[in-house]
C-alpha atoms as a PDB file:
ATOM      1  CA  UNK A   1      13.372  -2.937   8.879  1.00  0.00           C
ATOM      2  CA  UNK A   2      11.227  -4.730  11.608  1.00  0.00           C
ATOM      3  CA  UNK A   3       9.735  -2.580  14.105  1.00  0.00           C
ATOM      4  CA  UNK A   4       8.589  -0.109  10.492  1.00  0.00           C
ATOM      5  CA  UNK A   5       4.727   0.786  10.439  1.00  0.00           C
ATOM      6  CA  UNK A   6       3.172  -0.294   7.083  1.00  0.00           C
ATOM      7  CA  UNK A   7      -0.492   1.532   6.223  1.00  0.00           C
ATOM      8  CA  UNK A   8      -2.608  -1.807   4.574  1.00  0.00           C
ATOM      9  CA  UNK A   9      -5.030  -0.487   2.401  1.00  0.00           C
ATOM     10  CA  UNK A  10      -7.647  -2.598   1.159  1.00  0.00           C
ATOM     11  CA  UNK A  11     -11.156  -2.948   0.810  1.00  0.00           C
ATOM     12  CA  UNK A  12     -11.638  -6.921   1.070  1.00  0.00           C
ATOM     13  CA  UNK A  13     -11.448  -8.307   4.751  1.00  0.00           C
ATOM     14  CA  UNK A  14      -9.651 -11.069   3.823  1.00  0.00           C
ATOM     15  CA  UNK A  15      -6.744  -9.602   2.113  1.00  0.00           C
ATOM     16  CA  UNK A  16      -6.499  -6.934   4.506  1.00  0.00           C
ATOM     17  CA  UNK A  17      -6.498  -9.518   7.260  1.00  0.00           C
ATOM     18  CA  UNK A  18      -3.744 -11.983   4.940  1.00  0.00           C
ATOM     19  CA  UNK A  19      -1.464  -9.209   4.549  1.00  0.00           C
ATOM     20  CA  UNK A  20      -1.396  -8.119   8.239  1.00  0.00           C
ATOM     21  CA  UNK A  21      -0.850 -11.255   9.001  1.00  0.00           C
ATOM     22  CA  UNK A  22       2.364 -11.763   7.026  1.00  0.00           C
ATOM     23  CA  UNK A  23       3.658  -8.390   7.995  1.00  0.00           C
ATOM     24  CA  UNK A  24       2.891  -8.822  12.017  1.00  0.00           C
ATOM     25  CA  UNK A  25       4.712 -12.266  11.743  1.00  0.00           C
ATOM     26  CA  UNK A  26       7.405 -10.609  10.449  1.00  0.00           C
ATOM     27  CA  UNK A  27       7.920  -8.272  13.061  1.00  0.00           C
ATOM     28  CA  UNK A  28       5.954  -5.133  11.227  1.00  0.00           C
ATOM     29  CA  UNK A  29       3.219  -2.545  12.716  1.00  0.00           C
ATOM     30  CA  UNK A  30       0.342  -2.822  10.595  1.00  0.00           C
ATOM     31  CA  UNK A  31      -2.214   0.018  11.020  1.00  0.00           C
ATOM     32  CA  UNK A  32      -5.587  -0.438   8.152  1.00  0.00           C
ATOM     33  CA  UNK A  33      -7.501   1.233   5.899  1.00  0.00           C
ATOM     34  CA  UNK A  34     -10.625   0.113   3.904  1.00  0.00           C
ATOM     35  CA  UNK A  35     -10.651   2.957   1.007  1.00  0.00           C
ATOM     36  CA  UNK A  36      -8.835   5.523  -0.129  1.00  0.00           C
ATOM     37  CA  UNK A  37     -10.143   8.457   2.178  1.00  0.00           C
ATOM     38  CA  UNK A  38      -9.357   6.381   4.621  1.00  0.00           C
ATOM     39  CA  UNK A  39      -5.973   5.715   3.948  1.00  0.00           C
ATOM     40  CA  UNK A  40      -5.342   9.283   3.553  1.00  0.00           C
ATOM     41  CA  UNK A  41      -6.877  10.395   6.767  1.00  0.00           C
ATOM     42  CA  UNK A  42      -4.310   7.556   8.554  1.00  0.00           C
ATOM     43  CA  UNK A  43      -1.147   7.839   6.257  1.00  0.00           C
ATOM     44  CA  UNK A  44      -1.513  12.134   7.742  1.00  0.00           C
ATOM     45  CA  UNK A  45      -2.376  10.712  11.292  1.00  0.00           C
ATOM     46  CA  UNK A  46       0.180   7.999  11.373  1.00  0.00           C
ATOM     47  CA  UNK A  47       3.237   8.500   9.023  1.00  0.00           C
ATOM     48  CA  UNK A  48       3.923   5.592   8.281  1.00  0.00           C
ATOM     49  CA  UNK A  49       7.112   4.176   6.836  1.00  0.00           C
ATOM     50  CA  UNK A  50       5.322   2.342   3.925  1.00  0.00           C
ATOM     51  CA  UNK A  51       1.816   1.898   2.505  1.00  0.00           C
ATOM     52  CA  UNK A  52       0.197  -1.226   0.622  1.00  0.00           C
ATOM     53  CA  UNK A  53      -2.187   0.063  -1.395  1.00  0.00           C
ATOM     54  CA  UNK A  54      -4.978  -1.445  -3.422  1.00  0.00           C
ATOM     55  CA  UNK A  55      -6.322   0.388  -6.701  1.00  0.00           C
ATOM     56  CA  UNK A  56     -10.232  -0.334  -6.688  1.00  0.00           C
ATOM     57  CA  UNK A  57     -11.716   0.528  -3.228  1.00  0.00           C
ATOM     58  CA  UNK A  58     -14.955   2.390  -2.459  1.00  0.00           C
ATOM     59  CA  UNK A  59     -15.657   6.338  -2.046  1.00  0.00           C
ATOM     60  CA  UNK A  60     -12.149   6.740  -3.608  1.00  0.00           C
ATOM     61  CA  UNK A  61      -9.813   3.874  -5.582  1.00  0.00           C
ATOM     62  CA  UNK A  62      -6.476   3.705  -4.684  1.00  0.00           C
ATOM     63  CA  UNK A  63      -5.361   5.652  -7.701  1.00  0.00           C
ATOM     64  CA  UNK A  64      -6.662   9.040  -6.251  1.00  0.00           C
ATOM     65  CA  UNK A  65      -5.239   8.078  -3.003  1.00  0.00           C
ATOM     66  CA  UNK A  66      -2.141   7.705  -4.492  1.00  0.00           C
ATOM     67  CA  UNK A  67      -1.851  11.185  -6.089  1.00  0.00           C
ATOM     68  CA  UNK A  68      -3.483  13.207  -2.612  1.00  0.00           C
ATOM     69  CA  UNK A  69      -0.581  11.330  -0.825  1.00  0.00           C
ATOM     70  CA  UNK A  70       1.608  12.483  -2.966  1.00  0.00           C
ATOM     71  CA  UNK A  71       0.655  15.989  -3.524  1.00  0.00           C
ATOM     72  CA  UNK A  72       1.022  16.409   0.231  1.00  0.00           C
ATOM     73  CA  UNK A  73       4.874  17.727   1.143  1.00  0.00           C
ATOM     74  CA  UNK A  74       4.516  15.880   4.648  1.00  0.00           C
ATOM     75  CA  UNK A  75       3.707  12.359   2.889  1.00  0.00           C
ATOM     76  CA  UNK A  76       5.730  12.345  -0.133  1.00  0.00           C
ATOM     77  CA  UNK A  77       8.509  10.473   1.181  1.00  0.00           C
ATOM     78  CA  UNK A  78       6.270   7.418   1.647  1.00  0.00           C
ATOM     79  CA  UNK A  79       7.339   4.190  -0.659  1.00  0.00           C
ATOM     80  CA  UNK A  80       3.459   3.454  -2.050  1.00  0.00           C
ATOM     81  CA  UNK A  81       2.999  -0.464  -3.126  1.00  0.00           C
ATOM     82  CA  UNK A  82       0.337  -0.715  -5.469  1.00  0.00           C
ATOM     83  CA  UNK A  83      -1.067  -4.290  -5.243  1.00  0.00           C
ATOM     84  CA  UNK A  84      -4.376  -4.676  -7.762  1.00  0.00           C
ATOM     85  CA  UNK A  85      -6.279  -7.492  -9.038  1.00  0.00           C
ATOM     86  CA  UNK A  86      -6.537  -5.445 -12.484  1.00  0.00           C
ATOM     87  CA  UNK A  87      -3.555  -7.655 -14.663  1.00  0.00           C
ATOM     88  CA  UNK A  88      -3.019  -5.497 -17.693  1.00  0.00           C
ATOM     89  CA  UNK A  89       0.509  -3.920 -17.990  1.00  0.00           C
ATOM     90  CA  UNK A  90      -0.754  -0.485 -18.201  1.00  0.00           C
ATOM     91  CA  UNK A  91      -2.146  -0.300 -15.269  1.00  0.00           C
ATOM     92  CA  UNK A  92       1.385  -0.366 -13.727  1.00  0.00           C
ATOM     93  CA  UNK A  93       2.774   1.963 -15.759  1.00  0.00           C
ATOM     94  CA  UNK A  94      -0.187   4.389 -14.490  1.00  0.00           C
ATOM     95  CA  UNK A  95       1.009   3.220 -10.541  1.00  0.00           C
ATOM     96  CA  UNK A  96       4.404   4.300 -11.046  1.00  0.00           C
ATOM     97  CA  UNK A  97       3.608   6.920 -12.816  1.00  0.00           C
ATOM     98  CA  UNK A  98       1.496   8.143 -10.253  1.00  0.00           C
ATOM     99  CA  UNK A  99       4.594   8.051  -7.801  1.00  0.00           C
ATOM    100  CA  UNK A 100       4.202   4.359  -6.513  1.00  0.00           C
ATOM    101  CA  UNK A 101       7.528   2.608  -6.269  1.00  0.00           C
ATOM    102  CA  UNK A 102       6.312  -0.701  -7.126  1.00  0.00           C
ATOM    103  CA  UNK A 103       3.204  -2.913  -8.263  1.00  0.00           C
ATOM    104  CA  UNK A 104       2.068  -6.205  -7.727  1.00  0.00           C
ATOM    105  CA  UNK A 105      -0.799  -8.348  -9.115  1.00  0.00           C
ATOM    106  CA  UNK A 106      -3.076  -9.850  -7.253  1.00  0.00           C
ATOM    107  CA  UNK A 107      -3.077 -12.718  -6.342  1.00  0.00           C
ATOM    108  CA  UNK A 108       0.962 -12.472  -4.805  1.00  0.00           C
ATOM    109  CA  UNK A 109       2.432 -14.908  -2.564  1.00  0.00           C
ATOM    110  CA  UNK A 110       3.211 -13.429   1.035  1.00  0.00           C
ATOM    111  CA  UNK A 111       7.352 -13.999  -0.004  1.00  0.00           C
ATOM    112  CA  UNK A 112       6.654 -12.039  -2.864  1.00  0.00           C
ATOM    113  CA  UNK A 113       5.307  -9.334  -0.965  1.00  0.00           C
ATOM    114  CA  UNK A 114       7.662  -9.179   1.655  1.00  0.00           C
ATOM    115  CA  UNK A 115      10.426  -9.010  -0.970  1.00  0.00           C
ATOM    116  CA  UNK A 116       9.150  -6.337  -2.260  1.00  0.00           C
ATOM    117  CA  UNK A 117       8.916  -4.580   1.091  1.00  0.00           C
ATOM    118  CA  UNK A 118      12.329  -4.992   1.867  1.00  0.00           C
ATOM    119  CA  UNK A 119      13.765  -3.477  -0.947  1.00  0.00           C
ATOM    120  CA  UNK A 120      12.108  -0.384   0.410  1.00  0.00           C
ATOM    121  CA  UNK A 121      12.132  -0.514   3.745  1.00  0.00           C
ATOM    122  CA  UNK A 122      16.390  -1.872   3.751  1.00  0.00           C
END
């Protein structure tokens, strides 16, 4: 779904930056965050039709994120990719369980990523 607006949330520049990137070439609108009260504050402002969302981030990790957005009836709806250097399997199991539709370890390939975006966005 080109043309979708995807919420990037990430504390390192150059992820943030490598994942726009990707997304813009492929016909996206990427909005950013750089921690998770940040990404709440946008994902209320801007609605958007998917977030990418990293687990360890300043002031608040992803994970708490992930459970505001949730609890709030207006952003529910929103497909939440977890992406997260952290490689144990548990730590997926705790992302979906939290309500995120997916997870992927870092480091991904940008086809990997967009894959997974497509399944959710159609």
């Amino acid at each position: 779904m080109p043309n979708a607006k995807i919420l990037v949330a990430d504390d390192d520049k150059s992820t943030r930056e490598l994942i726009s990137i990707v997304l813009e070439d492929e016909g996206y609108e990427v909005i950013t965050a750089i921690n998770g009260i940040e990404t709440i504050e946008k994902a209320a402002k801007e609605k958007p039709d998917l977030i990418v969302l990293d687990i360890m981030m300043p002031q608040m990790d992803g994970y708490e994120a992930l459970n505001k957005i949730k609890e709030n009836e207006e952003l529910t709806a929103i497909p939440i990719l977890v992406i997260t250097a952290r490689t144990i399997k548990i730590y997926e199991k705790i992302s979906k369980g939290l309500g995120a539709v997916d997870h992927i370890t870092k480091p991904f390939s940008p086809d990997e990523l967009l894959e997974k975006i497509k399944m959710f966005l159609g």
